[in-house]
C-alpha atoms as a PDB file:
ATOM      1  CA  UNK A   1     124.547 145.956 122.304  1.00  0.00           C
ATOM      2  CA  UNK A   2     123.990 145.301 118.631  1.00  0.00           C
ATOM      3  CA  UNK A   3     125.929 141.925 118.653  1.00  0.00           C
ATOM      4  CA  UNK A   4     123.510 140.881 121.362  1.00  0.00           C
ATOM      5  CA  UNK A   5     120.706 141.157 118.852  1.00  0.00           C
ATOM      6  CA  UNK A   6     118.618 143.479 120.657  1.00  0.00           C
ATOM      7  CA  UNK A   7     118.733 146.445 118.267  1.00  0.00           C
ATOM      8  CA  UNK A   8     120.855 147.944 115.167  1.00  0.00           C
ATOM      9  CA  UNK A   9     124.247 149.428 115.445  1.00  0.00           C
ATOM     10  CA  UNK A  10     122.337 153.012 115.011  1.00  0.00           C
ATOM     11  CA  UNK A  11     119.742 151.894 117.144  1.00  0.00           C
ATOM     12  CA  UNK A  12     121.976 151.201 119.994  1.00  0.00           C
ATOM     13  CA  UNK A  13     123.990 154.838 119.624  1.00  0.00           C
ATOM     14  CA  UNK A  14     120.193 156.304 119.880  1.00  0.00           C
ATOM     15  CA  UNK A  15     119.427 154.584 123.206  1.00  0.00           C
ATOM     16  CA  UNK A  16     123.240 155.669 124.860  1.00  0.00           C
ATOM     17  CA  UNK A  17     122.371 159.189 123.617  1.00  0.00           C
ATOM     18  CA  UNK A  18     118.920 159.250 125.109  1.00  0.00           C
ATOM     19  CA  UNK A  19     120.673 158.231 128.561  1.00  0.00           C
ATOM     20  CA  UNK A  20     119.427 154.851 128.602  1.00  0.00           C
ATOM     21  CA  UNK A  21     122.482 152.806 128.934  1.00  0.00           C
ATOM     22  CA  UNK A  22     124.703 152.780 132.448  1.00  0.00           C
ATOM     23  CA  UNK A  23     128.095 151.314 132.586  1.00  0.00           C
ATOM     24  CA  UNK A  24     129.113 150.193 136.142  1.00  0.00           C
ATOM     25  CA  UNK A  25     126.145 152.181 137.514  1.00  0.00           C
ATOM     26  CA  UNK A  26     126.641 155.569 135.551  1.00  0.00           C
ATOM     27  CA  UNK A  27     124.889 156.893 132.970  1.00  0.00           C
ATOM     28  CA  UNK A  28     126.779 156.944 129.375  1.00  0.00           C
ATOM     29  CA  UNK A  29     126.148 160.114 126.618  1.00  0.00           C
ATOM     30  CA  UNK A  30     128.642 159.056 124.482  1.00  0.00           C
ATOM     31  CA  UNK A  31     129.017 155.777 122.324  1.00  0.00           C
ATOM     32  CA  UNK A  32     132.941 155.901 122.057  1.00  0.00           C
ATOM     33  CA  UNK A  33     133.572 153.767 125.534  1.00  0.00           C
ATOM     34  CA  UNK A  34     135.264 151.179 125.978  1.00  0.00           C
ATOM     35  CA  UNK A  35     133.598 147.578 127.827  1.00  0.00           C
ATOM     36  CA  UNK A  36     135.175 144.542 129.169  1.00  0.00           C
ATOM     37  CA  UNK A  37     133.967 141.238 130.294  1.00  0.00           C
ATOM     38  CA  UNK A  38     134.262 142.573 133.766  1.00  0.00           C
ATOM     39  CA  UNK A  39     131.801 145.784 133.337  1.00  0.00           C
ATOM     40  CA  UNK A  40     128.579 145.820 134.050  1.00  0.00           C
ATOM     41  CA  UNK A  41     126.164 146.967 131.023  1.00  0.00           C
ATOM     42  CA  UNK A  42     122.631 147.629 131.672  1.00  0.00           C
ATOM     43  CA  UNK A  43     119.662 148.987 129.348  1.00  0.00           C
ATOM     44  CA  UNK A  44     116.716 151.079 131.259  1.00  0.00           C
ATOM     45  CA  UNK A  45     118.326 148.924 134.222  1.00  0.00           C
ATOM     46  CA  UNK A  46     118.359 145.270 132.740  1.00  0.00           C
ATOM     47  CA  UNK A  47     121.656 143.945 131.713  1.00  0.00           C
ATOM     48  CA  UNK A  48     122.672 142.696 127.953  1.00  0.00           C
ATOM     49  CA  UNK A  49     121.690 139.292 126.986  1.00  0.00           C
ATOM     50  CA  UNK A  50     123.959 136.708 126.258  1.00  0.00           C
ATOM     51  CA  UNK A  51     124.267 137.101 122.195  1.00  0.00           C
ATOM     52  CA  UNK A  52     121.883 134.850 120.194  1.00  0.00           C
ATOM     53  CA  UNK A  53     122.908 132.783 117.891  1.00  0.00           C
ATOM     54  CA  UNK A  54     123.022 134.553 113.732  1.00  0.00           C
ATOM     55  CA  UNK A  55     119.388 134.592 112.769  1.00  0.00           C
ATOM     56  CA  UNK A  56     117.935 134.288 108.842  1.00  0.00           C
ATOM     57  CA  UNK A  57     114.145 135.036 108.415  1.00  0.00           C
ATOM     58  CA  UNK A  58     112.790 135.142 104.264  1.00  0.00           C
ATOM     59  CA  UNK A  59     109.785 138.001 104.135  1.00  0.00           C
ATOM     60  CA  UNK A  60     107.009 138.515 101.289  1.00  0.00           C
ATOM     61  CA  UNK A  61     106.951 141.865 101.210  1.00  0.00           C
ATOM     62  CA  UNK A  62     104.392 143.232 100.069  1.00  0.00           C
ATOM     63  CA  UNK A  63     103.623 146.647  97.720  1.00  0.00           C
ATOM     64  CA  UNK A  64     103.215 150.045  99.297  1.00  0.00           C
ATOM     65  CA  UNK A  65     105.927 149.667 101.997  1.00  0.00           C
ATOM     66  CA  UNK A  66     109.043 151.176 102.821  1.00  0.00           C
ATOM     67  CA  UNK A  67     112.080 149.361 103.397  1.00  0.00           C
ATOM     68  CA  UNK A  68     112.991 151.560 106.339  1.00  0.00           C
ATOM     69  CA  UNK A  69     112.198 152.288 110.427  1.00  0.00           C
ATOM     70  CA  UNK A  70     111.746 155.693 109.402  1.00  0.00           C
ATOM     71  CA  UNK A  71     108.271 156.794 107.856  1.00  0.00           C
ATOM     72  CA  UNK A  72     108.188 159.080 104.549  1.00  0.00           C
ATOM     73  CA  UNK A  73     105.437 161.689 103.924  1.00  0.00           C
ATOM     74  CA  UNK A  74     103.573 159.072 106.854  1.00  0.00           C
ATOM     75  CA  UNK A  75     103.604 155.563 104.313  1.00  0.00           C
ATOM     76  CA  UNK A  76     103.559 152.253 105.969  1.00  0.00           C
ATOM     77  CA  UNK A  77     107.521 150.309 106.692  1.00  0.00           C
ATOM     78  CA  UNK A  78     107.919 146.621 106.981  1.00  0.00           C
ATOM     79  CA  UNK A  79     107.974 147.455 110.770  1.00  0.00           C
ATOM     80  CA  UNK A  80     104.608 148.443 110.706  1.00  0.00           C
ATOM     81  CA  UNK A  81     103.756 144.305 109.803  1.00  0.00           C
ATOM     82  CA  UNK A  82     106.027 142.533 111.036  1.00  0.00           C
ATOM     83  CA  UNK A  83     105.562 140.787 115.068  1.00  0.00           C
ATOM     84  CA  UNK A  84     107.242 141.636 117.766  1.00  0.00           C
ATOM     85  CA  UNK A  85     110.441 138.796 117.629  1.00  0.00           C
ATOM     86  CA  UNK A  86     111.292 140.292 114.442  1.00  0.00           C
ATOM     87  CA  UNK A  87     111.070 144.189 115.240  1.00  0.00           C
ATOM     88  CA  UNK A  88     114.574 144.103 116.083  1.00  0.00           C
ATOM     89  CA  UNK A  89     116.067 142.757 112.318  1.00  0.00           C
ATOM     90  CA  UNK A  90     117.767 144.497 109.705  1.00  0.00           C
ATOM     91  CA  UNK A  91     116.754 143.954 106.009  1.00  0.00           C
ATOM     92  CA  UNK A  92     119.153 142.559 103.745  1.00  0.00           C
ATOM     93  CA  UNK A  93     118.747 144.129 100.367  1.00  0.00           C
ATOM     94  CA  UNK A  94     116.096 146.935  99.674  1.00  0.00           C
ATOM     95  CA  UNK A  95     113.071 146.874  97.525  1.00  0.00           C
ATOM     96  CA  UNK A  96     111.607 149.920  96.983  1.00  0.00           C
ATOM     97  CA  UNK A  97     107.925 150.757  97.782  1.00  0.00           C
ATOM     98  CA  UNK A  98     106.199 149.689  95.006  1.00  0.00           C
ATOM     99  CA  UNK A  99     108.469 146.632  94.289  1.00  0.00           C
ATOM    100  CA  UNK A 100     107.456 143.301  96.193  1.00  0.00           C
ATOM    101  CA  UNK A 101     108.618 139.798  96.832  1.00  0.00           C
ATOM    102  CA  UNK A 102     111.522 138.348  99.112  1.00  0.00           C
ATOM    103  CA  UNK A 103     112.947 139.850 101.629  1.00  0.00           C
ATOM    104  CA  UNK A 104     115.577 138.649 104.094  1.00  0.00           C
ATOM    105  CA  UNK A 105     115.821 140.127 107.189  1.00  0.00           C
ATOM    106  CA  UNK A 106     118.799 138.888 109.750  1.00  0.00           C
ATOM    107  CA  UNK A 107     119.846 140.108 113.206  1.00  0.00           C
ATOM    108  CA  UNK A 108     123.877 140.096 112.588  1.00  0.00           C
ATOM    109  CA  UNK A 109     125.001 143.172 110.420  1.00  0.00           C
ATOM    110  CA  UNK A 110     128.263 141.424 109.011  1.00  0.00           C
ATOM    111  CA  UNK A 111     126.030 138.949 107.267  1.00  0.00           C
ATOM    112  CA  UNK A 112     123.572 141.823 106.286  1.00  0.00           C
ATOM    113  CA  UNK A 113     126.965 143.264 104.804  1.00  0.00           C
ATOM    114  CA  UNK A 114     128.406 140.143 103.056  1.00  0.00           C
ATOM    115  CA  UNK A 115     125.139 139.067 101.580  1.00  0.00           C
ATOM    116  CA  UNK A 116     124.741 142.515 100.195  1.00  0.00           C
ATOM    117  CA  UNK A 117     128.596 143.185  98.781  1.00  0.00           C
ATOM    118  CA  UNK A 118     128.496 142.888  95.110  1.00  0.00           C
ATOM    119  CA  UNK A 119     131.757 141.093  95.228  1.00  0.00           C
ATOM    120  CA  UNK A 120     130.224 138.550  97.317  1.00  0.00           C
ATOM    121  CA  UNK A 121     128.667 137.169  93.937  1.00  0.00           C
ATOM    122  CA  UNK A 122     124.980 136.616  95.413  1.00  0.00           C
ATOM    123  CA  UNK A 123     122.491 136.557  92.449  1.00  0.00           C
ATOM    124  CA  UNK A 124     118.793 138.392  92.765  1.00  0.00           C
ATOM    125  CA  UNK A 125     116.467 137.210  90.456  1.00  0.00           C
ATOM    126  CA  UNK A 126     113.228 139.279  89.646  1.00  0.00           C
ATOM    127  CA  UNK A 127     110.145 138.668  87.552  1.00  0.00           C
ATOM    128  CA  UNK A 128     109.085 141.708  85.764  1.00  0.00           C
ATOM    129  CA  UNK A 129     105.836 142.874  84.047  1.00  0.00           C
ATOM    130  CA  UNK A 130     105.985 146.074  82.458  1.00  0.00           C
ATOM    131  CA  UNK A 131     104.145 148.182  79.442  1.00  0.00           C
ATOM    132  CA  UNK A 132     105.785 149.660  76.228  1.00  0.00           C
ATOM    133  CA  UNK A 133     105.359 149.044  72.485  1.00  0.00           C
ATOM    134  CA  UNK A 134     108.296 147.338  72.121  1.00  0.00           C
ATOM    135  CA  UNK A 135     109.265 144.829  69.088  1.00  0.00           C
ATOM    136  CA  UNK A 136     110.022 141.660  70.675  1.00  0.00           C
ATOM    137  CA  UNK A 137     112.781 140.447  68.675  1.00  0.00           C
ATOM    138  CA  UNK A 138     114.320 144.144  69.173  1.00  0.00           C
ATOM    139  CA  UNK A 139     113.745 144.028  72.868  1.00  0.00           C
ATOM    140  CA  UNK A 140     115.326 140.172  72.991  1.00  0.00           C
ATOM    141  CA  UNK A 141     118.446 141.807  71.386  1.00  0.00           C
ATOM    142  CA  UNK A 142     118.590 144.585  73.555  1.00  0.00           C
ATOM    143  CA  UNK A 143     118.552 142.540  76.883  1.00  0.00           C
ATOM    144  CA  UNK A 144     121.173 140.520  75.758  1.00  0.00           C
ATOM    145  CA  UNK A 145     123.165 143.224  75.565  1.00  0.00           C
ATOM    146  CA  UNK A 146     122.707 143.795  78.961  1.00  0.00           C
ATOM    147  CA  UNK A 147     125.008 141.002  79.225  1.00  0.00           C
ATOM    148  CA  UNK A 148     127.982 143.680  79.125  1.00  0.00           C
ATOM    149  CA  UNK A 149     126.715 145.737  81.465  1.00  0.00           C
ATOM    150  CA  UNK A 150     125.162 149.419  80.481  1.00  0.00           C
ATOM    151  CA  UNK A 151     125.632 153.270  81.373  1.00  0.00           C
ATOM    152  CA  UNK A 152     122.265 155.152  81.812  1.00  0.00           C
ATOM    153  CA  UNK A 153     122.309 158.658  82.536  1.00  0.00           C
ATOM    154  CA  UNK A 154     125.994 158.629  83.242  1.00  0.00           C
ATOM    155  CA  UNK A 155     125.265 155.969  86.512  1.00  0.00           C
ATOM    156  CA  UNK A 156     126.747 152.350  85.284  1.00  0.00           C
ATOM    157  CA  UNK A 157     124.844 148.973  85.710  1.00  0.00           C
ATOM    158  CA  UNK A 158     127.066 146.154  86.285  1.00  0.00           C
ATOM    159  CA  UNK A 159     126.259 142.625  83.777  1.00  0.00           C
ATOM    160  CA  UNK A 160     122.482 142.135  83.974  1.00  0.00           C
ATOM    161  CA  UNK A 161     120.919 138.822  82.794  1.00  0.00           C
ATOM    162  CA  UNK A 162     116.963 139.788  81.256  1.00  0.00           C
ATOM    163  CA  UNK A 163     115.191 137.495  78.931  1.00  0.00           C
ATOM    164  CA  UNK A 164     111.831 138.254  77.667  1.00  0.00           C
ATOM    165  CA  UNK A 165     109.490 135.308  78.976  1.00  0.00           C
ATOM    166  CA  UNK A 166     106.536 136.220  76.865  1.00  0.00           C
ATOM    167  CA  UNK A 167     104.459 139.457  75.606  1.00  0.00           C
ATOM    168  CA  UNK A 168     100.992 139.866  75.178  1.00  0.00           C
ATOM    169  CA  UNK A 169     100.257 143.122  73.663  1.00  0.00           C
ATOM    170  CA  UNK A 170     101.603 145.756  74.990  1.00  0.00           C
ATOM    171  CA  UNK A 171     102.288 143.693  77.928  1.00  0.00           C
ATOM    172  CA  UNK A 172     105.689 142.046  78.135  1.00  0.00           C
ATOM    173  CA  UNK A 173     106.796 139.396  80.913  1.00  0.00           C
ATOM    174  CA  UNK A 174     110.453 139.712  81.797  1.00  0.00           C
ATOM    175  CA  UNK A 175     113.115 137.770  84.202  1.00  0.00           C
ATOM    176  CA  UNK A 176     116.242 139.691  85.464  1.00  0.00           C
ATOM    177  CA  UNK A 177     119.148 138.580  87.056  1.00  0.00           C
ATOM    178  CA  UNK A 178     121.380 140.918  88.695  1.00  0.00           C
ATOM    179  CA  UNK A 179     124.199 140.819  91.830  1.00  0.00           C
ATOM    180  CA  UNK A 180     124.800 144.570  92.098  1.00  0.00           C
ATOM    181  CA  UNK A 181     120.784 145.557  92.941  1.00  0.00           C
ATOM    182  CA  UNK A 182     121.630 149.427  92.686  1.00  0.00           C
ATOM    183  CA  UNK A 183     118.539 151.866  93.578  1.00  0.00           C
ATOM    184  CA  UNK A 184     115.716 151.201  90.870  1.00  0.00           C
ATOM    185  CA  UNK A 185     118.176 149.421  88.452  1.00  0.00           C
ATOM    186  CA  UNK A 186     115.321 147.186  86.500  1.00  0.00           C
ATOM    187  CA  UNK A 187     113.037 150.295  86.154  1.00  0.00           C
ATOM    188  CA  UNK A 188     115.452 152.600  85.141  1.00  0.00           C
ATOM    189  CA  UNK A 189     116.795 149.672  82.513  1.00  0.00           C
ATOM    190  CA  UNK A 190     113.522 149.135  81.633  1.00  0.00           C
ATOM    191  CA  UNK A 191     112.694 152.811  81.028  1.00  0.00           C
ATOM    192  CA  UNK A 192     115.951 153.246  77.973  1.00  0.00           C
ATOM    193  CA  UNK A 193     114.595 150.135  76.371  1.00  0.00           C
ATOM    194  CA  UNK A 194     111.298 152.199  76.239  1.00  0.00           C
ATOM    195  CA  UNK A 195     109.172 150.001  78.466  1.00  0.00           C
ATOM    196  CA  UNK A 196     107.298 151.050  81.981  1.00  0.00           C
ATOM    197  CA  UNK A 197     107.478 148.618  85.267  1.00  0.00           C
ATOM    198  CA  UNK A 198     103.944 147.954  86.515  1.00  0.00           C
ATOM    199  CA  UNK A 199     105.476 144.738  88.446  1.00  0.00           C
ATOM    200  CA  UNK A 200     108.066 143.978  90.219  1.00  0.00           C
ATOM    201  CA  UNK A 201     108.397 140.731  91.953  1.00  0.00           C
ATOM    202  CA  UNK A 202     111.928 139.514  93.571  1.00  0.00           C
ATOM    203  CA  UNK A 203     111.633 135.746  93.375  1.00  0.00           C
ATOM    204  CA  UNK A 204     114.966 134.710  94.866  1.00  0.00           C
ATOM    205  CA  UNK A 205     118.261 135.922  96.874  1.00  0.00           C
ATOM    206  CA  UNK A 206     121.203 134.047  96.308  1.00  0.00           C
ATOM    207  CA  UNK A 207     120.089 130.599  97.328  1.00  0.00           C
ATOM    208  CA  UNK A 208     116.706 131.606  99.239  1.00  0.00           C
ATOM    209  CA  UNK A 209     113.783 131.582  97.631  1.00  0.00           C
ATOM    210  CA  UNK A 210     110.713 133.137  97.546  1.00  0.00           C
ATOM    211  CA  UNK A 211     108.595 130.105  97.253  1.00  0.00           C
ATOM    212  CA  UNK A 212     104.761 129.438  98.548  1.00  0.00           C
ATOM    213  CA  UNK A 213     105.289 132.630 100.921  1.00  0.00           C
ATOM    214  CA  UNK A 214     101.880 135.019 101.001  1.00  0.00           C
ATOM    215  CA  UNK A 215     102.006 138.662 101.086  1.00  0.00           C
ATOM    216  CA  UNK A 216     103.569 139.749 104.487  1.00  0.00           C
ATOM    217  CA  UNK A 217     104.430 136.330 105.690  1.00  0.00           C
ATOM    218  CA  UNK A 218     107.533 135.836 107.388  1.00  0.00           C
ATOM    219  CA  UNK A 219     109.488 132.575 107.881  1.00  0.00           C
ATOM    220  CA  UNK A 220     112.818 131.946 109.980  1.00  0.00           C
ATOM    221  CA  UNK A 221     115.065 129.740 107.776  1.00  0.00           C
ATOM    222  CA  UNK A 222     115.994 127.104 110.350  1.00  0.00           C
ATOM    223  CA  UNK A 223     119.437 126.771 111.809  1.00  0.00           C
ATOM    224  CA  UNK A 224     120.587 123.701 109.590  1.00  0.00           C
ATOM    225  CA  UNK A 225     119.472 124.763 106.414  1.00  0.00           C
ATOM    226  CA  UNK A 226     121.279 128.202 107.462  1.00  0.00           C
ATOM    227  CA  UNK A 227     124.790 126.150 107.814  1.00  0.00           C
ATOM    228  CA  UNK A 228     123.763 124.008 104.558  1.00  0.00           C
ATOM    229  CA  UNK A 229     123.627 127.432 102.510  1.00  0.00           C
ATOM    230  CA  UNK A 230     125.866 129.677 104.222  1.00  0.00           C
ATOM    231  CA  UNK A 231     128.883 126.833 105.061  1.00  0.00           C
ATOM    232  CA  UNK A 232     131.949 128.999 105.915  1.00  0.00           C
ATOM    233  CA  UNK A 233     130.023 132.623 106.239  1.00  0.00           C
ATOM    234  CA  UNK A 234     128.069 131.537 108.959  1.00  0.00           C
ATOM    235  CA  UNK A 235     131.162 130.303 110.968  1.00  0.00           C
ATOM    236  CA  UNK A 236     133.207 133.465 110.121  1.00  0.00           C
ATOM    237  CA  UNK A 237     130.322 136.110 110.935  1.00  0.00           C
ATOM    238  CA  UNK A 238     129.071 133.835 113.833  1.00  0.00           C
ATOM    239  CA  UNK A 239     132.443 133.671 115.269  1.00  0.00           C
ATOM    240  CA  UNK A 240     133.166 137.270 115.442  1.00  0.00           C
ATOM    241  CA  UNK A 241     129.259 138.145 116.850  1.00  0.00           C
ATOM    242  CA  UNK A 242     130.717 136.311 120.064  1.00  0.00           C
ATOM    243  CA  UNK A 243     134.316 137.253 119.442  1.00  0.00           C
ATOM    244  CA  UNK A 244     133.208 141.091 119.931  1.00  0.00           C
ATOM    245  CA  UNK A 245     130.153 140.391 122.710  1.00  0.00           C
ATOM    246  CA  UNK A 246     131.641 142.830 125.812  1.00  0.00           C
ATOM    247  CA  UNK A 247     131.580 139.699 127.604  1.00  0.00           C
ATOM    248  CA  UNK A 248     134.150 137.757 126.047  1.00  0.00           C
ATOM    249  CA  UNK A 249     136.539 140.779 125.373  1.00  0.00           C
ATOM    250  CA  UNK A 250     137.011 144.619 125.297  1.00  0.00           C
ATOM    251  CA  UNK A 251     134.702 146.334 122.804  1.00  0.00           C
ATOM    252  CA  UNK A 252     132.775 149.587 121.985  1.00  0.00           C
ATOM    253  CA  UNK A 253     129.455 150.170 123.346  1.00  0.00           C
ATOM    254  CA  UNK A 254     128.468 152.097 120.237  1.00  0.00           C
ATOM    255  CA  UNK A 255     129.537 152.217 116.697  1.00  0.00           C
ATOM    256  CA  UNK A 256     129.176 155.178 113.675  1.00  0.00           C
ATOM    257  CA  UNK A 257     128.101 152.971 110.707  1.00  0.00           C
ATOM    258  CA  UNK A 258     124.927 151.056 110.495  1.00  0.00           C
ATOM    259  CA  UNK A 259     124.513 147.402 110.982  1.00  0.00           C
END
């Protein structure tokens, strides 16, 4: 269900629990089933799509929304803006809900987990504005440090490449570079070098960019630029999205992790 690109790997365990998947004509309770080419699959009575093809879009999300299905304390998600052909897309890298800037949001959850590995080397790049009374030359010295990586509060940040663009006042104008994007690792950075985020704009992800996007737009990268960037990753995830559709061999219906 999920490698047809209708919904998440979660997603899809929800609908089987809710009794709204039938396998050869009986109802299903249970993800852990087995389906061949052969079976017969069917969602509130329509049958699975053929799998589409992996699918890129680049978002500018905006402040004031959650990265997340799920509404907190009742505060807007993504979901809430984006249209209907993209409902059904996972984000690729989280920005919490003040931060803004690029988003990518993809319907194939191995590429949502390869862009997203550390080890996979993809670079996110952030302008930053924030407040503190900082001495310039100190706070120059101090981000190169980052350089070698840092321990805050006993949680370790990974190398970090920060140069201070300019300050005005109080004010200072910062670029980040990062690959490991751990939960609110430029404001908590930011905080033990004494200074307070007021702005936090991701400008690129690996090689997509923000660019001339407006708040809340969202753009499908097209399908040759995808294979131009991606090369070998697309083939590899693209070849197992069909490689594990229930009609080309036996598969799960439902799966545990996310994706």
């Amino acid at each position: 269900m999920a490698r047809s690109g209708i919904c998440s790997r979660r997603e899809a365990e929800a609908l089987i629990r809710a009794g709204r998947v039938a396998v050869n004509g009986f109802i299903v309770d249970a993800p852990a089933i087995n389906v061949g080419p052969d079976d017969e699959v069917l969602i509130d009575g329509a049958p699975l799509p053929e799998p589409e093809p992996v699918r890129l879009w680049r978002y500018h999300k905006p402040r004031e929304r959650l990265v997340s299905r799920r509404a907190d304390g009742g505060k807007p998600t993504i979901y809430d803006d984006l249209p209907d052909d993209v409902q059904h897309a996972m984000p690729t890298g989280r920005l919490d809900f003040l931060s803004e800037g690029l988003l990518l949001l993809t319907n194939d959850g191995a590429l949502k987990r390869a862009l997203e590995h550390p080890a996979k080397g993809w670079t996110r790049r952030y302008r930053v504005r924030a407040y503190g009374k900082v001495n310039p030359d100190r706070l120059k010295h101090q981000l190169r440090s980052l350089e070698r990586g840092i321990t805050i509060d006993g949680v370790h940040y990974g190398a970090v490449k920060a140069e201070l663009d300019r300050a005005e006042g109080a004010n200072k104008w910062l670029t980040f570079a990062l690959k490991e994007g751990k939960n609110r690792e430029i404001r908590r950075i930011c905080e033990h070098l004494g200074l307070q985020v007021n702005r936090l704009l991701r400008t690129s992800y690996g090689p997509f960019q923000l660019g001339g996007l407006k708040r809340g737009e969202v753009v499908e990268v097209p399908r040759k630029q995808l294979e131009e960037l991606l090369g070998g990753l697309l083939r590899e995830v693209e070849a197992r999205r069909f490689a594990n559709h229930p009609r080309g061999q036996v598969v799960r219906i439902g799966f545990d992790d996310e994706g």
